[in-house]
PDB file of N, CA and C in Angstrom:
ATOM      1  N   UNK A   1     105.593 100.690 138.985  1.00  0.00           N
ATOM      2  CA  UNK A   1     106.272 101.582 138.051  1.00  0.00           C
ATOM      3  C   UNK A   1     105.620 101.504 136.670  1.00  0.00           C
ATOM      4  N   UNK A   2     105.756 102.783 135.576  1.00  0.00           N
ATOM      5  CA  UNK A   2     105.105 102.600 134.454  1.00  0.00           C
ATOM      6  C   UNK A   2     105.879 101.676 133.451  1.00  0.00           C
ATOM      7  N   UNK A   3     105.191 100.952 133.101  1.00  0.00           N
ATOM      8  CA  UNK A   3     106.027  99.724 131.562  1.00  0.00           C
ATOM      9  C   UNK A   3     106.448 100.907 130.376  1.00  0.00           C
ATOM     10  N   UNK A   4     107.168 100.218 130.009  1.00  0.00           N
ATOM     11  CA  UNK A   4     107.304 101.038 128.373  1.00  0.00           C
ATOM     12  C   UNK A   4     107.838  99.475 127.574  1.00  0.00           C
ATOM     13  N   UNK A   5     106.932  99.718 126.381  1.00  0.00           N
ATOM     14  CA  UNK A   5     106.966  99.007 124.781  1.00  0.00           C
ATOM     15  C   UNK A   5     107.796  98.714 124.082  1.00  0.00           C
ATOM     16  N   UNK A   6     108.519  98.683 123.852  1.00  0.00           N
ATOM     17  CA  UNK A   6     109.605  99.456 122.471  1.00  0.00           C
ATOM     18  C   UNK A   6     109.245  97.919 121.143  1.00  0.00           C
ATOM     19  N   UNK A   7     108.928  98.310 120.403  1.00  0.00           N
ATOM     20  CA  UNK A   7     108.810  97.888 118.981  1.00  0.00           C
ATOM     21  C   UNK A   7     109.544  98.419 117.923  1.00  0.00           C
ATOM     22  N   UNK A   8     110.665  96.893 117.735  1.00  0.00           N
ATOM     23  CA  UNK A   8     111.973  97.762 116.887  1.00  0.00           C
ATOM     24  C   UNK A   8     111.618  97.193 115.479  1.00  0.00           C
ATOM     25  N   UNK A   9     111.463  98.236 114.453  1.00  0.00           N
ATOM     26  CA  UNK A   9     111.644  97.692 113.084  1.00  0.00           C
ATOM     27  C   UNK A   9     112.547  96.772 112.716  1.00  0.00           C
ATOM     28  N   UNK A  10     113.292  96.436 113.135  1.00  0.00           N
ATOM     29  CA  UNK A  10     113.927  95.319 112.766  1.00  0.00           C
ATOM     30  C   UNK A  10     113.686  93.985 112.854  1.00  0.00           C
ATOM     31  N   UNK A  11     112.422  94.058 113.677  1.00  0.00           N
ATOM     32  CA  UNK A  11     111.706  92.810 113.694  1.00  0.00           C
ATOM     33  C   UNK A  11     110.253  92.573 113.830  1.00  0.00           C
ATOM     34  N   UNK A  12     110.113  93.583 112.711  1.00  0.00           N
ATOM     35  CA  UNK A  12     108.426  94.120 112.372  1.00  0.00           C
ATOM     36  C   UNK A  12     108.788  93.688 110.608  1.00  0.00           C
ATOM     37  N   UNK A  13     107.810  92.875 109.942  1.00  0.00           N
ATOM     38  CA  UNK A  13     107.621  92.850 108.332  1.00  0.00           C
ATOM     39  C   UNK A  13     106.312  93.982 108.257  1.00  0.00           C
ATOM     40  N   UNK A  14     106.958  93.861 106.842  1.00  0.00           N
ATOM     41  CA  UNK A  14     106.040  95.472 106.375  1.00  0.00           C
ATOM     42  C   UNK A  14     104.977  94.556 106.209  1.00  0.00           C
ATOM     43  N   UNK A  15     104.197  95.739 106.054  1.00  0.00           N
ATOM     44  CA  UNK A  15     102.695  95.624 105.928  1.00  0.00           C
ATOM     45  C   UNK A  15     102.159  95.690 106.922  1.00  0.00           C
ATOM     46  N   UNK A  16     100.936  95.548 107.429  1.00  0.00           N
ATOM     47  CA  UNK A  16      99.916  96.431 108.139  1.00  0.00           C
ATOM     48  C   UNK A  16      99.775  94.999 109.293  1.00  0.00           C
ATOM     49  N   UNK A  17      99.361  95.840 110.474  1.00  0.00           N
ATOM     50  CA  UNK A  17      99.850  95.614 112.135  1.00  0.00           C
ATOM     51  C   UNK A  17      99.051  95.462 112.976  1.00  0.00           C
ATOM     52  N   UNK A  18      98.884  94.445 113.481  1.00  0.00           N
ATOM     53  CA  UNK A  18      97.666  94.673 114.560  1.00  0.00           C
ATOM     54  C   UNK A  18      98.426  94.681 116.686  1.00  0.00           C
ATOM     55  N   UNK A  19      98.291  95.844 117.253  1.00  0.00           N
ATOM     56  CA  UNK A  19      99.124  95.536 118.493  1.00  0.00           C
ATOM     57  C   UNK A  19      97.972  95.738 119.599  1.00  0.00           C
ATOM     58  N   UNK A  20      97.187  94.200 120.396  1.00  0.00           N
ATOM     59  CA  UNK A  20      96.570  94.505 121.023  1.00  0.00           C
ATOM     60  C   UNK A  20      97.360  94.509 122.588  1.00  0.00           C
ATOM     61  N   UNK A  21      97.370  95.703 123.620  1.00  0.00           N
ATOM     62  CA  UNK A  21      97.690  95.573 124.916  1.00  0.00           C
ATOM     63  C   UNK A  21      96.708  95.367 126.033  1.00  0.00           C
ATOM     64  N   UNK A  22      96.693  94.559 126.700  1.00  0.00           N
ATOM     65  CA  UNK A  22      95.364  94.330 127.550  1.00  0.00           C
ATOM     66  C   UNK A  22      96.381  94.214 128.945  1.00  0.00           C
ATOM     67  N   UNK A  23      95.984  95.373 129.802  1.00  0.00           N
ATOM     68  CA  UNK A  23      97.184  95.043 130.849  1.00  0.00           C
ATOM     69  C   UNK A  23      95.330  94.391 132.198  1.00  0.00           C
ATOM     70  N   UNK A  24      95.588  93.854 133.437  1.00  0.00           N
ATOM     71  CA  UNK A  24      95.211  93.260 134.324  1.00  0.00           C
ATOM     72  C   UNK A  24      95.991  93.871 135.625  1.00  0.00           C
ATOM     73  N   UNK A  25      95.081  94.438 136.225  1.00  0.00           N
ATOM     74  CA  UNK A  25      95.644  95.233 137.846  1.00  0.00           C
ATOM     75  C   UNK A  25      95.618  94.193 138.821  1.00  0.00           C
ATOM     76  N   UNK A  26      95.873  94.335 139.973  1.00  0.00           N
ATOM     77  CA  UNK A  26      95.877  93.582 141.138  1.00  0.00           C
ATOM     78  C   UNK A  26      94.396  93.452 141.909  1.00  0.00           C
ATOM     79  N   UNK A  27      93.780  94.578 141.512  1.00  0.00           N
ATOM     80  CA  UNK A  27      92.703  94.920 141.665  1.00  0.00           C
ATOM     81  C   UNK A  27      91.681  94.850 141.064  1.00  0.00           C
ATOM     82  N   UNK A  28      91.563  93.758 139.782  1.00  0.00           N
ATOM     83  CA  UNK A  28      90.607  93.382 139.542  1.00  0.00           C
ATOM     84  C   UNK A  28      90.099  94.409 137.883  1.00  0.00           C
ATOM     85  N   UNK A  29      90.415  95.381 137.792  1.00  0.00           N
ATOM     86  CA  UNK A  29      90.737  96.216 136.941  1.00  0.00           C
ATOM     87  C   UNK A  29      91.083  95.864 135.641  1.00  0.00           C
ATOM     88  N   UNK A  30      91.084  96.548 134.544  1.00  0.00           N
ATOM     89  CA  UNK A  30      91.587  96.064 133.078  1.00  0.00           C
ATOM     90  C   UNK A  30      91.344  97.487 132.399  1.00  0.00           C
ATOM     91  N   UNK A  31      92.477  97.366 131.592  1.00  0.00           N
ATOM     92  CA  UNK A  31      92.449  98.588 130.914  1.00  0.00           C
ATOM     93  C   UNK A  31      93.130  97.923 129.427  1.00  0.00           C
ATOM     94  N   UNK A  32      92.694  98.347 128.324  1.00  0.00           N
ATOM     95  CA  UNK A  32      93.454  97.513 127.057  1.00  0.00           C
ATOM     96  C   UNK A  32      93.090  98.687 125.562  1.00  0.00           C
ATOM     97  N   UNK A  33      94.286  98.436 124.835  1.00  0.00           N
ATOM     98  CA  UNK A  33      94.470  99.769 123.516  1.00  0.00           C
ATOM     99  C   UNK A  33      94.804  98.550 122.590  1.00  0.00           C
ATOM    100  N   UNK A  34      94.290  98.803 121.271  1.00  0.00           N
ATOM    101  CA  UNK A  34      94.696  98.363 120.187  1.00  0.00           C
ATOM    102  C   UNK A  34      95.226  99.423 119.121  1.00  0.00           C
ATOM    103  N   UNK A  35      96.340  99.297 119.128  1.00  0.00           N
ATOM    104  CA  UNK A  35      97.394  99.637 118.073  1.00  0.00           C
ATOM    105  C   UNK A  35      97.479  99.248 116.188  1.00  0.00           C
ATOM    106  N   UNK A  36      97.197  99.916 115.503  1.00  0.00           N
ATOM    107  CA  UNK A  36      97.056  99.617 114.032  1.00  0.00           C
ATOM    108  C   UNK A  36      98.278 100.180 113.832  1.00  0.00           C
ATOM    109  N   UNK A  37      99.329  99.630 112.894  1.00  0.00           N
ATOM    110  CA  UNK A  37     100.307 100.344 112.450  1.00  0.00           C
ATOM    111  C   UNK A  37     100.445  99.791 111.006  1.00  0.00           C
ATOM    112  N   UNK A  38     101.866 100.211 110.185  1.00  0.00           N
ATOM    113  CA  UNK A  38     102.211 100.001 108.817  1.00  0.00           C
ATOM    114  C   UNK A  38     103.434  99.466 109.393  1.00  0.00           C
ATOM    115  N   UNK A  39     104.567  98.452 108.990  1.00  0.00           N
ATOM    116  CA  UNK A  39     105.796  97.351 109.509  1.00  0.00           C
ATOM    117  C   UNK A  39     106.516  98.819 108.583  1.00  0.00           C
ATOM    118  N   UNK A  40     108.154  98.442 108.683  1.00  0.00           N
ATOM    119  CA  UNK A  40     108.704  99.271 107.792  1.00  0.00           C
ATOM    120  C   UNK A  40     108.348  99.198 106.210  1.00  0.00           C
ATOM    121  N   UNK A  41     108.683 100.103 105.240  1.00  0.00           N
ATOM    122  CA  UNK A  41     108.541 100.024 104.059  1.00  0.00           C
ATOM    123  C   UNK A  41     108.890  98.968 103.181  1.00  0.00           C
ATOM    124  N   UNK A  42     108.630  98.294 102.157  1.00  0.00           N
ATOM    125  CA  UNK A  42     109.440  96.990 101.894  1.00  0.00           C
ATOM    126  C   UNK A  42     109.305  97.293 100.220  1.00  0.00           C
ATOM    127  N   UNK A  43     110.437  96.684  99.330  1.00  0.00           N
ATOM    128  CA  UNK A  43     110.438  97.217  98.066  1.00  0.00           C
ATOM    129  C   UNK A  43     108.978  96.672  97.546  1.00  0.00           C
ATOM    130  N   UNK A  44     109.131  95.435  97.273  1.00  0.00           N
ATOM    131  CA  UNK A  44     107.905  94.718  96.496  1.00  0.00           C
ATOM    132  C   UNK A  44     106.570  95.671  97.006  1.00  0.00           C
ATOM    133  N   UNK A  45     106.294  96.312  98.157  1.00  0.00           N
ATOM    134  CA  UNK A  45     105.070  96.410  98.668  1.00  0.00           C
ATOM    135  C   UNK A  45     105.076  97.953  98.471  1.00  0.00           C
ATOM    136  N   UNK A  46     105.775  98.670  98.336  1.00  0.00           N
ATOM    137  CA  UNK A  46     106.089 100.513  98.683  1.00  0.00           C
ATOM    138  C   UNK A  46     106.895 101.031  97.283  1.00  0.00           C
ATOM    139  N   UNK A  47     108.006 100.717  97.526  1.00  0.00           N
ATOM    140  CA  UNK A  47     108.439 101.497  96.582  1.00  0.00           C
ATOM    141  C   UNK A  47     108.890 100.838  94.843  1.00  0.00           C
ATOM    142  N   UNK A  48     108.601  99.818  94.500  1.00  0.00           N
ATOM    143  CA  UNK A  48     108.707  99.384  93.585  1.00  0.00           C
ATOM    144  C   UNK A  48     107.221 100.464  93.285  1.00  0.00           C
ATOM    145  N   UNK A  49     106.177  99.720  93.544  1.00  0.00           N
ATOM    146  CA  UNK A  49     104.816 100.828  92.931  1.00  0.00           C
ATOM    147  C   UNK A  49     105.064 102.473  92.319  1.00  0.00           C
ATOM    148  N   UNK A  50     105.789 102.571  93.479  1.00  0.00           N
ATOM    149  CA  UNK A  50     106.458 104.281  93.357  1.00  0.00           C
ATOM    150  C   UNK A  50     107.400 104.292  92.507  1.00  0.00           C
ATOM    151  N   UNK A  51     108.270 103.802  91.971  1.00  0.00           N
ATOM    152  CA  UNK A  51     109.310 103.607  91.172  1.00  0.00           C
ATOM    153  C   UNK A  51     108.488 103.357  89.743  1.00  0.00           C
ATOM    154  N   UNK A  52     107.555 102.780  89.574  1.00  0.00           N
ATOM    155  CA  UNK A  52     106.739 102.485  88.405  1.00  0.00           C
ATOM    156  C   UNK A  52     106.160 103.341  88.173  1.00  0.00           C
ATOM    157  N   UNK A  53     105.400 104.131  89.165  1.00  0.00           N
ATOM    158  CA  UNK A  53     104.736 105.094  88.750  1.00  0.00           C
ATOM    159  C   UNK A  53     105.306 106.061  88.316  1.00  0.00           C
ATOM    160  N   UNK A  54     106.657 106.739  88.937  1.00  0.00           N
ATOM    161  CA  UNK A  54     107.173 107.695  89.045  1.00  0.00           C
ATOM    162  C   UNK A  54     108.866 108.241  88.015  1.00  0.00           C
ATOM    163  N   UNK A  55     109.097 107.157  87.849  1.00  0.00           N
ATOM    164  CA  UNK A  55     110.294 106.569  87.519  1.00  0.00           C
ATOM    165  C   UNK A  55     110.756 105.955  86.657  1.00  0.00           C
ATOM    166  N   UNK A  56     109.882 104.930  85.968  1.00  0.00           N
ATOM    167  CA  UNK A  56     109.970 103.891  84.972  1.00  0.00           C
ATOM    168  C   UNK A  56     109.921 104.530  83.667  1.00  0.00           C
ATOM    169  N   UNK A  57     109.387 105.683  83.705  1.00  0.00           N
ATOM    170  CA  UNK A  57     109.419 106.168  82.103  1.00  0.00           C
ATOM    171  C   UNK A  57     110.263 106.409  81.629  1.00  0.00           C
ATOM    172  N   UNK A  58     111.385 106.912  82.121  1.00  0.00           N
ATOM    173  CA  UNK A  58     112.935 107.292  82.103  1.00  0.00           C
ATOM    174  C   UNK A  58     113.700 106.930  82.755  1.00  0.00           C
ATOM    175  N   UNK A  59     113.913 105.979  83.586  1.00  0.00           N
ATOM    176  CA  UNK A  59     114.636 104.759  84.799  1.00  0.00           C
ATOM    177  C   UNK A  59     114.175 103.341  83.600  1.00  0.00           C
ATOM    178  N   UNK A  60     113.249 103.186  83.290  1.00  0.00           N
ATOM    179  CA  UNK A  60     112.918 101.635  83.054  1.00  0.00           C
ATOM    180  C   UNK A  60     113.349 101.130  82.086  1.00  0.00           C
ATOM    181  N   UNK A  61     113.352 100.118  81.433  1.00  0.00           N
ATOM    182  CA  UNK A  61     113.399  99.766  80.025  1.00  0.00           C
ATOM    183  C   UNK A  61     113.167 100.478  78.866  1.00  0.00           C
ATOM    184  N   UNK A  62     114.222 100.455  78.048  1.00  0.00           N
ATOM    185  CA  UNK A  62     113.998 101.566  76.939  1.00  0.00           C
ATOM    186  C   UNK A  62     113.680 102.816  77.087  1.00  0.00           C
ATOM    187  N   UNK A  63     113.927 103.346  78.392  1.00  0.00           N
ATOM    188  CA  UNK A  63     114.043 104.819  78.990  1.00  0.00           C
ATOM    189  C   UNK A  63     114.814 105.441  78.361  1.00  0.00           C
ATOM    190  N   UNK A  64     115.251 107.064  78.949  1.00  0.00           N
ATOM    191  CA  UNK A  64     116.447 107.645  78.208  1.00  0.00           C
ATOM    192  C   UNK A  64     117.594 107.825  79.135  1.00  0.00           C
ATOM    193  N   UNK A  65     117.292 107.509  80.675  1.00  0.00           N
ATOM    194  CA  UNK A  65     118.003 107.678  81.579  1.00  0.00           C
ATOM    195  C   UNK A  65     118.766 105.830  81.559  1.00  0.00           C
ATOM    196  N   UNK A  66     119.390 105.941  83.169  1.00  0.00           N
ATOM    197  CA  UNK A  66     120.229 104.866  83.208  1.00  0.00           C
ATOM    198  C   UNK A  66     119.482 104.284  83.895  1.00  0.00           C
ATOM    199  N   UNK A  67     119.588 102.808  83.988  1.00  0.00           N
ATOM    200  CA  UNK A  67     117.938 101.794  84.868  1.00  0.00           C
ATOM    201  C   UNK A  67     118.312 102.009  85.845  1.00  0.00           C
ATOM    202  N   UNK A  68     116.642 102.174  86.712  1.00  0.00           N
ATOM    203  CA  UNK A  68     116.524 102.123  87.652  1.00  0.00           C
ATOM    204  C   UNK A  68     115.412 101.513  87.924  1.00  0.00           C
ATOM    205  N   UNK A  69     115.462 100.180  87.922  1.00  0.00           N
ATOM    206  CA  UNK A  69     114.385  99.505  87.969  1.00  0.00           C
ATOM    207  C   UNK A  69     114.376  97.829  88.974  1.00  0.00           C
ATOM    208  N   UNK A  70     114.965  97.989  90.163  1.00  0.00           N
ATOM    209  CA  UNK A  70     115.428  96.528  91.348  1.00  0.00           C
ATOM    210  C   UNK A  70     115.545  97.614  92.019  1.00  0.00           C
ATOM    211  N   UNK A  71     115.585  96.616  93.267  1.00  0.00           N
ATOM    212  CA  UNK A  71     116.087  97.523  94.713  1.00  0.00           C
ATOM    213  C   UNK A  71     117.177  97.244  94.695  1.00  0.00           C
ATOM    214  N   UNK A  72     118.262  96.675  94.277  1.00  0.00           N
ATOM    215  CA  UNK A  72     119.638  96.507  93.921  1.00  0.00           C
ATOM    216  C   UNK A  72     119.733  98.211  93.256  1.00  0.00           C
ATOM    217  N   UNK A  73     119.665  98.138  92.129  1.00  0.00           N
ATOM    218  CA  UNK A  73     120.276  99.598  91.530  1.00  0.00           C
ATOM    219  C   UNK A  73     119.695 100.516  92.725  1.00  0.00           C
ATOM    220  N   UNK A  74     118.185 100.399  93.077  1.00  0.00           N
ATOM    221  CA  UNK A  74     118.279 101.741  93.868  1.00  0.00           C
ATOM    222  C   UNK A  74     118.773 101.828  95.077  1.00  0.00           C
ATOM    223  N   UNK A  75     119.482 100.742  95.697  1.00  0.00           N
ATOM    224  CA  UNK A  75     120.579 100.583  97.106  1.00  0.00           C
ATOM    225  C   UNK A  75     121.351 101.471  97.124  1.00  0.00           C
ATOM    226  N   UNK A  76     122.496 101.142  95.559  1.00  0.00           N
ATOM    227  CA  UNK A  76     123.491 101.553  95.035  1.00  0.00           C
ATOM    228  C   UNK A  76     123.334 103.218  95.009  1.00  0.00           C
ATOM    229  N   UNK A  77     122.261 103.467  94.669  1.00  0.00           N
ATOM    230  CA  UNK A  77     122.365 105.644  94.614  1.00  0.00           C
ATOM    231  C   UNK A  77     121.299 105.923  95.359  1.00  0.00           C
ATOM    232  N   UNK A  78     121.186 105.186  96.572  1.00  0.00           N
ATOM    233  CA  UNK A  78     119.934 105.362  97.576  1.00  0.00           C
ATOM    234  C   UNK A  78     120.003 107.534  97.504  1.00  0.00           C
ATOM    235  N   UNK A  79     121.175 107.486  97.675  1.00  0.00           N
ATOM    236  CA  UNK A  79     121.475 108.694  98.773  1.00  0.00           C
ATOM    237  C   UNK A  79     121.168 109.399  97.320  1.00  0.00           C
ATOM    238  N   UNK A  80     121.583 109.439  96.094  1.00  0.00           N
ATOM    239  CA  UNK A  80     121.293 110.200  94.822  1.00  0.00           C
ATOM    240  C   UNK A  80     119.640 110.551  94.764  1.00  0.00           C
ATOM    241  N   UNK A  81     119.258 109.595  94.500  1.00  0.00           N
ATOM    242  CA  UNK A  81     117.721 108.926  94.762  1.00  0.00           C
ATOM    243  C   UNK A  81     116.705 110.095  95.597  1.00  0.00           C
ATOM    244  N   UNK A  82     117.646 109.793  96.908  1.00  0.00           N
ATOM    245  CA  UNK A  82     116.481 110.849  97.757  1.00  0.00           C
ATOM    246  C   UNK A  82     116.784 112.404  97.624  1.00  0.00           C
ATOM    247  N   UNK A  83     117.664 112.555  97.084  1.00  0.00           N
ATOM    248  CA  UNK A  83     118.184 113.948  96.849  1.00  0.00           C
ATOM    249  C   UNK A  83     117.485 114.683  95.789  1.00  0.00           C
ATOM    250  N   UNK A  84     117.616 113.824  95.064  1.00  0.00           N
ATOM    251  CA  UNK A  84     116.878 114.153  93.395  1.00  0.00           C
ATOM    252  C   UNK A  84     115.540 114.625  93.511  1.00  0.00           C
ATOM    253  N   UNK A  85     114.695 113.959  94.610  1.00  0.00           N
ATOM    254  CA  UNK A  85     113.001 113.929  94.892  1.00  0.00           C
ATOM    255  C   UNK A  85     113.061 114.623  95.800  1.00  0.00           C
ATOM    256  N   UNK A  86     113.764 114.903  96.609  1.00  0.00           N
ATOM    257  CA  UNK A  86     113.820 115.994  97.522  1.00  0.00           C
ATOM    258  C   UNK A  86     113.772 117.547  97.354  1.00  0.00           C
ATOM    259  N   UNK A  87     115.061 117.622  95.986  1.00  0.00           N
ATOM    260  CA  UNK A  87     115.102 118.909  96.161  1.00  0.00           C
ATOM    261  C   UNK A  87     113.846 119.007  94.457  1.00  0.00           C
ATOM    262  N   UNK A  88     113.275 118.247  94.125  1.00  0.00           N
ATOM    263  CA  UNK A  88     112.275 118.376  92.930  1.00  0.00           C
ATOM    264  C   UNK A  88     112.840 118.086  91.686  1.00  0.00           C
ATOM    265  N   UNK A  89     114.420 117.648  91.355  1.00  0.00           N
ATOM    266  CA  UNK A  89     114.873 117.446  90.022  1.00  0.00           C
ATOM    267  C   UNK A  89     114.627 116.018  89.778  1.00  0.00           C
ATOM    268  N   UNK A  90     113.833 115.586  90.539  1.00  0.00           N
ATOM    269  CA  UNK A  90     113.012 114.029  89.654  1.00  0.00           C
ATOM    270  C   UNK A  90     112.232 113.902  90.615  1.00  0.00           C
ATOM    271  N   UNK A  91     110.684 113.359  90.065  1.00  0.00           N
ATOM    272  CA  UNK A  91     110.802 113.160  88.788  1.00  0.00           C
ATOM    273  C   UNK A  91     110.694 114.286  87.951  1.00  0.00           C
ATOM    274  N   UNK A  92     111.216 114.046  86.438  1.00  0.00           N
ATOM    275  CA  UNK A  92     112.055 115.120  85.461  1.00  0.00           C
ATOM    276  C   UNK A  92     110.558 115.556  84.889  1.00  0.00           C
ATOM    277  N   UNK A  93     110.299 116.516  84.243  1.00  0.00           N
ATOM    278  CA  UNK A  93     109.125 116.868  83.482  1.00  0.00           C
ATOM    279  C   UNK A  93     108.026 115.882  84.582  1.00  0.00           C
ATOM    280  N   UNK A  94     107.745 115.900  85.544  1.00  0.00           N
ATOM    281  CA  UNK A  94     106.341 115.219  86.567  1.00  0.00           C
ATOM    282  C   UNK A  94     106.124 115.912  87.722  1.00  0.00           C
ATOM    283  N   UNK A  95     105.301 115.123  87.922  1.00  0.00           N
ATOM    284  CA  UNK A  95     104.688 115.862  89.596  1.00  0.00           C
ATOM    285  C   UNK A  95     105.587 115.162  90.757  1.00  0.00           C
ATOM    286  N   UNK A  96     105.924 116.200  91.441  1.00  0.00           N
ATOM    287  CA  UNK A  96     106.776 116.169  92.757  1.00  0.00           C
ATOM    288  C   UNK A  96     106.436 115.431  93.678  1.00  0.00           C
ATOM    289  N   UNK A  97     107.215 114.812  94.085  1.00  0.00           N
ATOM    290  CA  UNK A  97     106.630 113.532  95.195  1.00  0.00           C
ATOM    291  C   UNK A  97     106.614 113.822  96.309  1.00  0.00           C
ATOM    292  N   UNK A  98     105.243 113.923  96.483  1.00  0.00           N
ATOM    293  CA  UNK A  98     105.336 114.438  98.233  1.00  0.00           C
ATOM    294  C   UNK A  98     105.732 113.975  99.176  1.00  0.00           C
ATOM    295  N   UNK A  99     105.463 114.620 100.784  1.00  0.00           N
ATOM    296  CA  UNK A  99     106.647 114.579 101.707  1.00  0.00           C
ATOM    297  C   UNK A  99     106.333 112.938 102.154  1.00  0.00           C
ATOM    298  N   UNK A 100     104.609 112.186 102.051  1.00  0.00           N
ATOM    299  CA  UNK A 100     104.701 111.048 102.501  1.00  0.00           C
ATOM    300  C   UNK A 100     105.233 110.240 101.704  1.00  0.00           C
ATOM    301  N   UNK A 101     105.396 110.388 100.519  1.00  0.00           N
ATOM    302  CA  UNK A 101     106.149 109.432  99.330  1.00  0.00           C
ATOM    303  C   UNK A 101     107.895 109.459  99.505  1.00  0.00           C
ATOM    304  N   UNK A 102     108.474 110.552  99.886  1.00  0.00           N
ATOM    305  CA  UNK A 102     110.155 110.641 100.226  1.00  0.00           C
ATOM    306  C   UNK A 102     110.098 109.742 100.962  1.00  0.00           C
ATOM    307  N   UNK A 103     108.935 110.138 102.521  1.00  0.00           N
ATOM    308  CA  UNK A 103     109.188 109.530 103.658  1.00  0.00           C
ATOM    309  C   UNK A 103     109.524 108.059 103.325  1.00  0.00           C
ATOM    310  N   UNK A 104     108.730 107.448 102.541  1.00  0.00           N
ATOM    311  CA  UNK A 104     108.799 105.985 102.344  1.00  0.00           C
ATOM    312  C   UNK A 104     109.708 105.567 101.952  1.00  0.00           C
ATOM    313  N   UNK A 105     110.188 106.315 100.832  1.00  0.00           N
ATOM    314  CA  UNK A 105     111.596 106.179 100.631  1.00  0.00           C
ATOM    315  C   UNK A 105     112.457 106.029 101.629  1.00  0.00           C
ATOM    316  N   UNK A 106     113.100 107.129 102.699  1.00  0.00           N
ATOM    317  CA  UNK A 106     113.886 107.292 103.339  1.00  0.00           C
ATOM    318  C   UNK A 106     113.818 106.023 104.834  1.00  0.00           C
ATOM    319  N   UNK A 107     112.173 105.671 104.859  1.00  0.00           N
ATOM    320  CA  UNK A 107     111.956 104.955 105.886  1.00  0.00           C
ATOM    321  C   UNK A 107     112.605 103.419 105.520  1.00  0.00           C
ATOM    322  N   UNK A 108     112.508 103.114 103.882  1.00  0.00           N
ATOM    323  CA  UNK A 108     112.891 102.249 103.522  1.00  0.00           C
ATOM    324  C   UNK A 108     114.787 101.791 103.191  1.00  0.00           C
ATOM    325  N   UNK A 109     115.172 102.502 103.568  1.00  0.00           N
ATOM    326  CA  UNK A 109     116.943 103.194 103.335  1.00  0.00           C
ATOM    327  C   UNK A 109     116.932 102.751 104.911  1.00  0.00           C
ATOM    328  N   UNK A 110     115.601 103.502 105.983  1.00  0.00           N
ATOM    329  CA  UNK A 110     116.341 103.183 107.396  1.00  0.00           C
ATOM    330  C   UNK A 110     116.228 101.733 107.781  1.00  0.00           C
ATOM    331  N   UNK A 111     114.878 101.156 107.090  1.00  0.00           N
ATOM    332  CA  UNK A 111     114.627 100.216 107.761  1.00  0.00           C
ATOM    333  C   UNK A 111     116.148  98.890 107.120  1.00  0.00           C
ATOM    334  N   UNK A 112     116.635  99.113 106.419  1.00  0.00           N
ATOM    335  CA  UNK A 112     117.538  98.129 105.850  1.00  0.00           C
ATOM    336  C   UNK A 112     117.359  97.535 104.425  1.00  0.00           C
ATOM    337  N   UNK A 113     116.300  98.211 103.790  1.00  0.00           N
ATOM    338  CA  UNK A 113     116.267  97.795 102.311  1.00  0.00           C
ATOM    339  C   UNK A 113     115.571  96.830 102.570  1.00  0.00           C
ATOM    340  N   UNK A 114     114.316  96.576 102.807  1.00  0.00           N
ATOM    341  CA  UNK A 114     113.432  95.755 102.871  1.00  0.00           C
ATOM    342  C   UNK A 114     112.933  95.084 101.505  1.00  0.00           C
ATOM    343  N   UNK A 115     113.150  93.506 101.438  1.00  0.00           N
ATOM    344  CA  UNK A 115     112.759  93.411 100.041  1.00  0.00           C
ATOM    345  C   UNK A 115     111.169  93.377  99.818  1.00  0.00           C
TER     346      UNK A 115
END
């Protein structure tokens, strides 16, 4: 019968992946794939960067907005957060964060708030 994999983020750390499969037939045979992946998103590694870049001018210290600067505050208005960059009303006066930059976001909300 055919195998199946399953690799659950929940017990993958972010950052980058190495998955080698080397299966062995009865017959003497070999067949084998190596897998490169990215673990889920994790603050320190993904979106803190993005938050600095994107965010900190008016989120950060001595901004004009309200801080947003830990993965604590951004837990708290995760759902504000992705809405705001979604529909383009932040970042405010900047360039729109594209769909792989939300993604990270949102991947990071699924994966459990990765620190």
């Amino acid at each position: 019968p055919p195998w199946n994999l399953t690799v659950s983020p929940a017990t993958i750390s972010a950052g980058n992946h190495t998955l080698k499969v080397q299966i062995r037939y009865t017959d003497g045979q070999q067949a084998s794939i190596i897998v490169e992946f990215l673990g889920p998103p994790s603050w320190a590694q993904d979106i803190d960067p993005l938050q600095e870049a994107h965010c900190a001018r008016c989120h950060g210290q001595g901004g004009s907005a309200h801080l947003l600067i830990d993965a604590a505050s951004w837990q708290l208005e995760i759902a504000a957060v992705i809405d705001d960059v979604e529909t383009g009303r932040m970042p405010l006066n900047g360039r729109r964060l594209n769909a792989e930059q939300i993604d990270l976001i949102r991947g990071w909300r699924d994966a459990g708030f990765m620190e």
